[in-house]
PDB file of N, CA and C in Angstrom:
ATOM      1  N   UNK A   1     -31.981  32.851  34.996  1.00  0.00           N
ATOM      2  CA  UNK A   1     -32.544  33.554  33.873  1.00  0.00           C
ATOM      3  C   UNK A   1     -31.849  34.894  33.652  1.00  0.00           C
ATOM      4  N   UNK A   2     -31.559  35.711  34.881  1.00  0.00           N
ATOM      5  CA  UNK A   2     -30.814  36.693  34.472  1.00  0.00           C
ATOM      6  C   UNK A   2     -29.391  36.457  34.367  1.00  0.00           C
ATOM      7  N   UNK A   3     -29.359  35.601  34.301  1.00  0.00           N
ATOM      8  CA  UNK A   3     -27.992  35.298  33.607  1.00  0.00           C
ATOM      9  C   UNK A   3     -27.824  35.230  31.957  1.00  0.00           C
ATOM     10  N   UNK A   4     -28.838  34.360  31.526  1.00  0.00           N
ATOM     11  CA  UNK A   4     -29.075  34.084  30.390  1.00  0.00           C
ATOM     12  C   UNK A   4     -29.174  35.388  29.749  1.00  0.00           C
ATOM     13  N   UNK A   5     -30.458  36.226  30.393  1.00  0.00           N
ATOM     14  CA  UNK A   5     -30.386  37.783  29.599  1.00  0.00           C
ATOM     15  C   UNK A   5     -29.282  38.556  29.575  1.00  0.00           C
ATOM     16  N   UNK A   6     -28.623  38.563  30.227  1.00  0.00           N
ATOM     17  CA  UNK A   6     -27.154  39.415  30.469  1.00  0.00           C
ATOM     18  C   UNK A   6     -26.537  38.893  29.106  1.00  0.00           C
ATOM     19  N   UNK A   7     -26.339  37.330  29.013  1.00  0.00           N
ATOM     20  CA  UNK A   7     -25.552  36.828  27.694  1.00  0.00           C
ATOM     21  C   UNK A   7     -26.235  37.146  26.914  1.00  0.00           C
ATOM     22  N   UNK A   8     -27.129  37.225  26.443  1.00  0.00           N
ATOM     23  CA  UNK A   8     -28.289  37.890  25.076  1.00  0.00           C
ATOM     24  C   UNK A   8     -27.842  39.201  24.464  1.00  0.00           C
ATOM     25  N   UNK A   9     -28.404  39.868  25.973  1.00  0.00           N
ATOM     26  CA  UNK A   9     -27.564  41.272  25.310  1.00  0.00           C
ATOM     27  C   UNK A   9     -26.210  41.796  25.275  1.00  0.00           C
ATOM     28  N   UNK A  10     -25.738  41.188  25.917  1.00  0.00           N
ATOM     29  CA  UNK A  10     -24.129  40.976  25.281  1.00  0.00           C
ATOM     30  C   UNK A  10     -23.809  40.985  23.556  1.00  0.00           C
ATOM     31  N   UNK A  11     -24.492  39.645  23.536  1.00  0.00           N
ATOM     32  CA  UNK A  11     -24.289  38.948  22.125  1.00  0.00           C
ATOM     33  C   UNK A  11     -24.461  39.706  20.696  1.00  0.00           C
ATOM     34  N   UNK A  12     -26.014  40.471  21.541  1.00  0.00           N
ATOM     35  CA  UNK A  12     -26.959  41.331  20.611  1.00  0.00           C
ATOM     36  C   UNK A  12     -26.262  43.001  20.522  1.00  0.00           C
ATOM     37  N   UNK A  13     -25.927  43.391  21.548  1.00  0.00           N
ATOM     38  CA  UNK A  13     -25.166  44.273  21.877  1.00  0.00           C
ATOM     39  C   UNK A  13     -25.363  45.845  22.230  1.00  0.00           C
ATOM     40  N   UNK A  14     -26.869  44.878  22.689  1.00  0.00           N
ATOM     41  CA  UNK A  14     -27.833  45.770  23.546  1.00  0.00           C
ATOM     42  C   UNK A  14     -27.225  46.213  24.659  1.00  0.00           C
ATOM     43  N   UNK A  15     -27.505  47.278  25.176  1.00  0.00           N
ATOM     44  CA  UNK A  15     -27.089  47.606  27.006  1.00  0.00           C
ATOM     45  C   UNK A  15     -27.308  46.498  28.088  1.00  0.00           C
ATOM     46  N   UNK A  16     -26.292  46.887  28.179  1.00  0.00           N
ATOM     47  CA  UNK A  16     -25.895  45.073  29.143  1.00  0.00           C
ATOM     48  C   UNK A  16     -26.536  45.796  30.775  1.00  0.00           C
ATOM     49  N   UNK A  17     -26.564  45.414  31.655  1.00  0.00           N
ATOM     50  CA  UNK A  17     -27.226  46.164  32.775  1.00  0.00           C
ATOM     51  C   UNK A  17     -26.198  46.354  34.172  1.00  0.00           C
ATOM     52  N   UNK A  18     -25.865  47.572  34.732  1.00  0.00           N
ATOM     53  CA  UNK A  18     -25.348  47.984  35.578  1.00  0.00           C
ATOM     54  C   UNK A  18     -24.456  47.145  36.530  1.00  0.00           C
ATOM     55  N   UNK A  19     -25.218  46.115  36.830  1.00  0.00           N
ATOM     56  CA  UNK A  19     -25.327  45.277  37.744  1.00  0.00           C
ATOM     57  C   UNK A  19     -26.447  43.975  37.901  1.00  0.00           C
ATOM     58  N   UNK A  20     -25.892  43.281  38.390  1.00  0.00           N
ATOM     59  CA  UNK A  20     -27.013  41.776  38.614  1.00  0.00           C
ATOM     60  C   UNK A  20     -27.033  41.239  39.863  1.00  0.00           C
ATOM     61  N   UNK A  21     -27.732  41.026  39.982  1.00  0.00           N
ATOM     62  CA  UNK A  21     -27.419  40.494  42.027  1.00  0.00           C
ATOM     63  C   UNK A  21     -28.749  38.869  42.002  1.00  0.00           C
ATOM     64  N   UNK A  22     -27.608  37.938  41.640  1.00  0.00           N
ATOM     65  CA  UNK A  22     -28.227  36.435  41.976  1.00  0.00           C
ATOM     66  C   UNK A  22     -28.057  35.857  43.187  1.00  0.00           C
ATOM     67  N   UNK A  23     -29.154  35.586  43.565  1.00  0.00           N
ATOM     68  CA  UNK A  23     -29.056  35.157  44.783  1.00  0.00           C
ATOM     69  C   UNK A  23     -28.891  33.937  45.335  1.00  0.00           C
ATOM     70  N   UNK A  24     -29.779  32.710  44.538  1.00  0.00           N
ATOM     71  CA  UNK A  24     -29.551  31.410  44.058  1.00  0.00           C
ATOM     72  C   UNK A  24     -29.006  31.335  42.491  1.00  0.00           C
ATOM     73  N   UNK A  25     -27.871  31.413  42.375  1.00  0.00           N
ATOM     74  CA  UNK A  25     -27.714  31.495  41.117  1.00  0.00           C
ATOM     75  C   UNK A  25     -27.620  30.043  40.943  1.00  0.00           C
ATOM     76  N   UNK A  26     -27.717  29.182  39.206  1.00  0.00           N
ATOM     77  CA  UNK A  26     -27.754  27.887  38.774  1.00  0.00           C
ATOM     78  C   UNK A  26     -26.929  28.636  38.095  1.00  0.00           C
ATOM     79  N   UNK A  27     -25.665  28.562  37.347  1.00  0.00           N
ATOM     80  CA  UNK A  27     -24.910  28.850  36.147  1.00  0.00           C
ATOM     81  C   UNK A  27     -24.728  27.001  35.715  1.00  0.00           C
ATOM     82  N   UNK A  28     -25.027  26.203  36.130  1.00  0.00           N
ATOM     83  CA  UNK A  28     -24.336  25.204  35.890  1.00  0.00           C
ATOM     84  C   UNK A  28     -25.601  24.352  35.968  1.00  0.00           C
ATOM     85  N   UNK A  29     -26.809  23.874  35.133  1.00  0.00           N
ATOM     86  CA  UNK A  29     -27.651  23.115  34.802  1.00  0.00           C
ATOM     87  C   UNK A  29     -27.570  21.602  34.187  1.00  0.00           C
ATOM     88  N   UNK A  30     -25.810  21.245  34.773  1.00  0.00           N
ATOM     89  CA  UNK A  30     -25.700  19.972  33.558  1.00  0.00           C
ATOM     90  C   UNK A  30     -26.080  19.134  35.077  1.00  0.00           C
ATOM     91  N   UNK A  31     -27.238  18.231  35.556  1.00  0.00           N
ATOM     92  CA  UNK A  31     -27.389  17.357  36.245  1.00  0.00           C
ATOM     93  C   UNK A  31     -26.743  16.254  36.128  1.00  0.00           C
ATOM     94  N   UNK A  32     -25.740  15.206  35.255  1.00  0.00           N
ATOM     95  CA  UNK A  32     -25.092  14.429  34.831  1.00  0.00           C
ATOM     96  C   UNK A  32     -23.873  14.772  35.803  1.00  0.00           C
ATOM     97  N   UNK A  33     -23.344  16.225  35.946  1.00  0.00           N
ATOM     98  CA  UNK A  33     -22.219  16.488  36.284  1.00  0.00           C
ATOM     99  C   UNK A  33     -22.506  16.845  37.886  1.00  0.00           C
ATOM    100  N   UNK A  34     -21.765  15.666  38.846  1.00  0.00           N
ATOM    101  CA  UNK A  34     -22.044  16.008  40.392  1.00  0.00           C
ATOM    102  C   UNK A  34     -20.967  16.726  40.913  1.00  0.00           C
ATOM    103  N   UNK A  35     -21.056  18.296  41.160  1.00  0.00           N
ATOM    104  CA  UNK A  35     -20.446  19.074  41.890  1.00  0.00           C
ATOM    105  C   UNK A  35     -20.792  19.349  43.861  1.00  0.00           C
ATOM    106  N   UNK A  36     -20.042  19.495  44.628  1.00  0.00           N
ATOM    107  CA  UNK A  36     -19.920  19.566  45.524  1.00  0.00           C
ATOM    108  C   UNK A  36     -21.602  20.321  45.995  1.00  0.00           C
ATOM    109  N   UNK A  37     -21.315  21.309  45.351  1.00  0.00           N
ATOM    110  CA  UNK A  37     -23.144  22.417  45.134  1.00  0.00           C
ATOM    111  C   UNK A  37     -24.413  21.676  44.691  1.00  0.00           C
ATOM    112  N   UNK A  38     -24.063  20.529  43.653  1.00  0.00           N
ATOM    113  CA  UNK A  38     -25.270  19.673  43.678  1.00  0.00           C
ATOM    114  C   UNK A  38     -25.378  18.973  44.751  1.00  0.00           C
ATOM    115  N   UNK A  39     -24.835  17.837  45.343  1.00  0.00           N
ATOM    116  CA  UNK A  39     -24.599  17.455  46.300  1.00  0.00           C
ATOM    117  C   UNK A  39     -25.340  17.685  47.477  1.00  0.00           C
ATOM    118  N   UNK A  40     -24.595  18.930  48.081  1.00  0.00           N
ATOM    119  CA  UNK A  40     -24.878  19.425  49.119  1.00  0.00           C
ATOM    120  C   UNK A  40     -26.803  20.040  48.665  1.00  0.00           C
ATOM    121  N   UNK A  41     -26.819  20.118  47.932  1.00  0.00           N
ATOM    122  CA  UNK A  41     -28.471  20.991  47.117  1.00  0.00           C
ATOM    123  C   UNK A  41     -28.987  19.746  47.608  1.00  0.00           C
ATOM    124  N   UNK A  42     -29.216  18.749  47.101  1.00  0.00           N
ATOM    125  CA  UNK A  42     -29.737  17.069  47.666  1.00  0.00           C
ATOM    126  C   UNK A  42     -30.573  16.801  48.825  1.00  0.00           C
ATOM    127  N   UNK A  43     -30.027  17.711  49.495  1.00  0.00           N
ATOM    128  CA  UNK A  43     -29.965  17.817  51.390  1.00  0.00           C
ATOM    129  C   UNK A  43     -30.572  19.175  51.924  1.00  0.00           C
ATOM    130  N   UNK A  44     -30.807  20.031  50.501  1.00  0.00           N
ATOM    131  CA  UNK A  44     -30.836  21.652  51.320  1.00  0.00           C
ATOM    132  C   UNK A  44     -32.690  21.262  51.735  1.00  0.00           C
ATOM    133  N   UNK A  45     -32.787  21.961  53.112  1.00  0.00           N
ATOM    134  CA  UNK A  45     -34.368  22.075  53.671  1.00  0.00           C
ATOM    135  C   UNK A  45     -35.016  23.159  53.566  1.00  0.00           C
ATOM    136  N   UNK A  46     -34.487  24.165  52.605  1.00  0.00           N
ATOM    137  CA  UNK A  46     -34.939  25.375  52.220  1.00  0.00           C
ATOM    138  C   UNK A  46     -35.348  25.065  50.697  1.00  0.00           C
ATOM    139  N   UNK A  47     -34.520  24.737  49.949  1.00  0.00           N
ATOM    140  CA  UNK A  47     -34.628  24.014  48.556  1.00  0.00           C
ATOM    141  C   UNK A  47     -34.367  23.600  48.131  1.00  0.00           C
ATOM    142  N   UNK A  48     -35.378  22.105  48.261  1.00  0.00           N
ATOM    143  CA  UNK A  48     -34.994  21.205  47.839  1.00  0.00           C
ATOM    144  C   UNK A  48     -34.835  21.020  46.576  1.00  0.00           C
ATOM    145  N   UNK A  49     -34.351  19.841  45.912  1.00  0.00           N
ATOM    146  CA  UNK A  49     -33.483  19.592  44.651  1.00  0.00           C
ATOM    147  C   UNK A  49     -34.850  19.269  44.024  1.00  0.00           C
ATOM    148  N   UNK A  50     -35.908  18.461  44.512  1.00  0.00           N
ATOM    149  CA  UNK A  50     -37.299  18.219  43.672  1.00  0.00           C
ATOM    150  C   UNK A  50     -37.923  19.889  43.408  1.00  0.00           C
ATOM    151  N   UNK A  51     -37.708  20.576  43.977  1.00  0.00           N
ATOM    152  CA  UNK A  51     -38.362  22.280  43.089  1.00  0.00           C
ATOM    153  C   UNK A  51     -37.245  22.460  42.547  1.00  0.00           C
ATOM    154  N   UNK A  52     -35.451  22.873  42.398  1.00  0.00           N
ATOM    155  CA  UNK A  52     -35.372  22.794  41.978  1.00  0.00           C
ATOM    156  C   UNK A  52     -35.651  22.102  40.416  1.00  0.00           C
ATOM    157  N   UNK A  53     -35.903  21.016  40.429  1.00  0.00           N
ATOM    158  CA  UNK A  53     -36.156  20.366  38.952  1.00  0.00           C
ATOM    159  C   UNK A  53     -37.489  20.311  38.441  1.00  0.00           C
ATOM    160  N   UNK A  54     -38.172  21.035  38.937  1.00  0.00           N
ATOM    161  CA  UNK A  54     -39.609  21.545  38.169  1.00  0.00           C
ATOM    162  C   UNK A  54     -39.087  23.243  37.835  1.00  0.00           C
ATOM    163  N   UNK A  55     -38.476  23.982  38.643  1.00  0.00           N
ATOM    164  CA  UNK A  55     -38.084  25.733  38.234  1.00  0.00           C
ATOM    165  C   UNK A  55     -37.259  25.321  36.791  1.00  0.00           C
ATOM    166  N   UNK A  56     -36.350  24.086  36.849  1.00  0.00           N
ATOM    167  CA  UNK A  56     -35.317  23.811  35.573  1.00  0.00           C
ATOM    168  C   UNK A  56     -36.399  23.457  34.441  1.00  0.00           C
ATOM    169  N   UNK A  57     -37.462  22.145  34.257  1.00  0.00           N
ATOM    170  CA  UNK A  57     -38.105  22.152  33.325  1.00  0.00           C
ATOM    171  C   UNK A  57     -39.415  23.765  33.421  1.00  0.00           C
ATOM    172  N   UNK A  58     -39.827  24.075  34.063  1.00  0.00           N
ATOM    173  CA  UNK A  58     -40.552  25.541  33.757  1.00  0.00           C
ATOM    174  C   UNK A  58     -39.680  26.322  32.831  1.00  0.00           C
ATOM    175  N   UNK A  59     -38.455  26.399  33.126  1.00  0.00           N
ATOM    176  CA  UNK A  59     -37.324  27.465  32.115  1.00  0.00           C
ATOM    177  C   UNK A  59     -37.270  26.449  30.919  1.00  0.00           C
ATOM    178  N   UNK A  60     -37.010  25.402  30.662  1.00  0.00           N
ATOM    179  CA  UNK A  60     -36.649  24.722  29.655  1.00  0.00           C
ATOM    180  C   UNK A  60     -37.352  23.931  28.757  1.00  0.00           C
ATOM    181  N   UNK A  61     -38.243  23.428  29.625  1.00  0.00           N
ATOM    182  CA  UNK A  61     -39.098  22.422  28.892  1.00  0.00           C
ATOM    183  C   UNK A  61     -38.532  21.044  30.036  1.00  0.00           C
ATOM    184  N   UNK A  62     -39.213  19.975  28.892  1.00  0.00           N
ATOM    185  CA  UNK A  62     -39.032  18.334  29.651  1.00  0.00           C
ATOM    186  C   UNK A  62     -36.839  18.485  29.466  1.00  0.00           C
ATOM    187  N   UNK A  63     -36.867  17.432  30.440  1.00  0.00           N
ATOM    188  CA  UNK A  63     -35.343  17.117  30.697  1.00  0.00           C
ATOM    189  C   UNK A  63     -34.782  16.852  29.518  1.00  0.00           C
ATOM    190  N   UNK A  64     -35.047  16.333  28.396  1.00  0.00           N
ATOM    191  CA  UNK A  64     -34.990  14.933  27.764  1.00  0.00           C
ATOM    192  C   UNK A  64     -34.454  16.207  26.351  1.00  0.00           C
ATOM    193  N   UNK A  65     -34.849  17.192  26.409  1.00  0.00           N
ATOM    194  CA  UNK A  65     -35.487  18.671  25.365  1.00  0.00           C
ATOM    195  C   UNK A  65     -34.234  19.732  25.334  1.00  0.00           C
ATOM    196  N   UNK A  66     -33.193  19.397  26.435  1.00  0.00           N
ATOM    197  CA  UNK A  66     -32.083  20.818  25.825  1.00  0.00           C
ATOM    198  C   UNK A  66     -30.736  20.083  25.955  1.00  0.00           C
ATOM    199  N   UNK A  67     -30.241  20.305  26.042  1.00  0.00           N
ATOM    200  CA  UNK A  67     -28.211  20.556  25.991  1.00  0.00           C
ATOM    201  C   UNK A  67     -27.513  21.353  27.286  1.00  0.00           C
ATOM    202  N   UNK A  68     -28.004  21.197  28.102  1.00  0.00           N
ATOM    203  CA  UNK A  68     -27.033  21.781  29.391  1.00  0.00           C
ATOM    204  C   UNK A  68     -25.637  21.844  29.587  1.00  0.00           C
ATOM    205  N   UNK A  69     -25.520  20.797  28.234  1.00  0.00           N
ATOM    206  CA  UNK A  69     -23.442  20.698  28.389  1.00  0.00           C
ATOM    207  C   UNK A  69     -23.133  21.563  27.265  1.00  0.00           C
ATOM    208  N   UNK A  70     -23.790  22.253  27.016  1.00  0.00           N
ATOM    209  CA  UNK A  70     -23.119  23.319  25.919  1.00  0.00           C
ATOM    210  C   UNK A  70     -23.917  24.454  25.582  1.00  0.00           C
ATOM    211  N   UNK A  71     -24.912  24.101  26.412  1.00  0.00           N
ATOM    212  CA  UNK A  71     -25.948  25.663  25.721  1.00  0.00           C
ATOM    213  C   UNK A  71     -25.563  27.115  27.359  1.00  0.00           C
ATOM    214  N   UNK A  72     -24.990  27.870  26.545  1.00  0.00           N
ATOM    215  CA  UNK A  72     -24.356  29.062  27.499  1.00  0.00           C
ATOM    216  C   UNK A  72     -25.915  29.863  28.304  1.00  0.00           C
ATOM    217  N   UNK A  73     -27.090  29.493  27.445  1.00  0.00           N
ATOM    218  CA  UNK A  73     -27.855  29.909  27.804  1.00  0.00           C
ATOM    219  C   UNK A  73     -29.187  29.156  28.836  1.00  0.00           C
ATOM    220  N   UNK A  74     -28.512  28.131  28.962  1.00  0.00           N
ATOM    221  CA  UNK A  74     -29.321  26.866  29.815  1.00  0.00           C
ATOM    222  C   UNK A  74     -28.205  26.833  31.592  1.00  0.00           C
ATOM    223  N   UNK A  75     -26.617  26.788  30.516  1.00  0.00           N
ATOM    224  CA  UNK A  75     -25.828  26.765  31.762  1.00  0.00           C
ATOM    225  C   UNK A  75     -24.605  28.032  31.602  1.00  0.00           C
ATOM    226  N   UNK A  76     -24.677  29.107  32.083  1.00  0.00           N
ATOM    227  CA  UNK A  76     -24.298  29.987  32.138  1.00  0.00           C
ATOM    228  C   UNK A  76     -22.479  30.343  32.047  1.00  0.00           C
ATOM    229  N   UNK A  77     -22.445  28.881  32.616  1.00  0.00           N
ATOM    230  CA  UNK A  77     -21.134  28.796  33.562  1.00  0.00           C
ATOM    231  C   UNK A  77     -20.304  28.400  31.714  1.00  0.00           C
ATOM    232  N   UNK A  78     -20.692  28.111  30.707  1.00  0.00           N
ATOM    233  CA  UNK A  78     -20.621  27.589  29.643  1.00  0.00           C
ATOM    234  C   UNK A  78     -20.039  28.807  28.753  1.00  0.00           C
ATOM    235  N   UNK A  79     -20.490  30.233  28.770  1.00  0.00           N
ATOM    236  CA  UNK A  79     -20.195  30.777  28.175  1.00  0.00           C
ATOM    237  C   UNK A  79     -19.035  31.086  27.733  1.00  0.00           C
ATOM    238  N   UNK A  80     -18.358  31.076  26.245  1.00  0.00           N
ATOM    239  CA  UNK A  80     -17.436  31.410  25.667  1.00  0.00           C
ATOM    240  C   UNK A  80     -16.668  32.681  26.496  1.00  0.00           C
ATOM    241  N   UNK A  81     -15.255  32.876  26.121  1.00  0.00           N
ATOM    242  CA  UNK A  81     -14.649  34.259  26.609  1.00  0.00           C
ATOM    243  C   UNK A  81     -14.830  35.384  25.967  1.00  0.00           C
ATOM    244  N   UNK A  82     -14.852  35.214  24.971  1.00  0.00           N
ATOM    245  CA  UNK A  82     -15.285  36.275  23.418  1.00  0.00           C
ATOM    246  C   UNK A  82     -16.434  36.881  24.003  1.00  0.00           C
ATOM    247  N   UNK A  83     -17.674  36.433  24.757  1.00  0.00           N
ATOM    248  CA  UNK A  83     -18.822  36.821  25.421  1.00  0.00           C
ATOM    249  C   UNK A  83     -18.483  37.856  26.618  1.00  0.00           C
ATOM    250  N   UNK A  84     -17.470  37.314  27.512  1.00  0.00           N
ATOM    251  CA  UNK A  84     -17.110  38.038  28.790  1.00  0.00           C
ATOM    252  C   UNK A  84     -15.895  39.103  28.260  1.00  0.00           C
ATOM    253  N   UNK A  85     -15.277  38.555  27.451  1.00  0.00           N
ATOM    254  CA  UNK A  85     -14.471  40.143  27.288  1.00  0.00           C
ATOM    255  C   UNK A  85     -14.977  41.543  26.759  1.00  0.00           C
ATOM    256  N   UNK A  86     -16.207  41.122  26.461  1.00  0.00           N
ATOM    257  CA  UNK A  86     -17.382  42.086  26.124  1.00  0.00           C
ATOM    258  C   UNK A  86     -17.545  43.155  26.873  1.00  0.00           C
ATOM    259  N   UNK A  87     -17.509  42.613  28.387  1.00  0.00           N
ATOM    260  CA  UNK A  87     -18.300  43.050  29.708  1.00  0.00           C
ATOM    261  C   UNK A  87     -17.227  44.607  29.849  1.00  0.00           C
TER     262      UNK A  87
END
């Protein structure tokens, strides 16, 4: 989520904030797409991939309801450069 806000006010061109410190960061919400980090998430005994995917629909809604392969604000990792040369 604070990812998402960071791109907002970017966009908007509000004061972007000092610093961000993610700790579990998700930049990358496309479940279709199996990265090494999903994967290994599958298996984590701290957190598991079933909370993950209730924290993903709490932010989003039902699965079925967004665009993870293109919305910069669902998957972070998505964002245009025009956005980051901002920074």
């Amino acid at each position: 989520m604070v990812a998402a806000l960071t791109i907002k006010c970017i966009k908007s061109g509000s004061r972007i904030p000092d610093g961000i410190v993610m700790a579990y960061p998700a930049l990358n919400l496309n479940f279709h797409l199996y990265t090494p980090s999903l994967l290994i998430a599958l298996d984590d005994q701290v957190l598991p991939h079933t909370f993950l995917k209730i924290c993903l629909e709490s932010y989003v809604g039902k699965i079925t309801n967004y665009d993870s392969k293109s919305d910069p604000l669902i998957s972070p990792i998505l964002v245009n450069d025009e956005v980051i040369l901002k920074i």
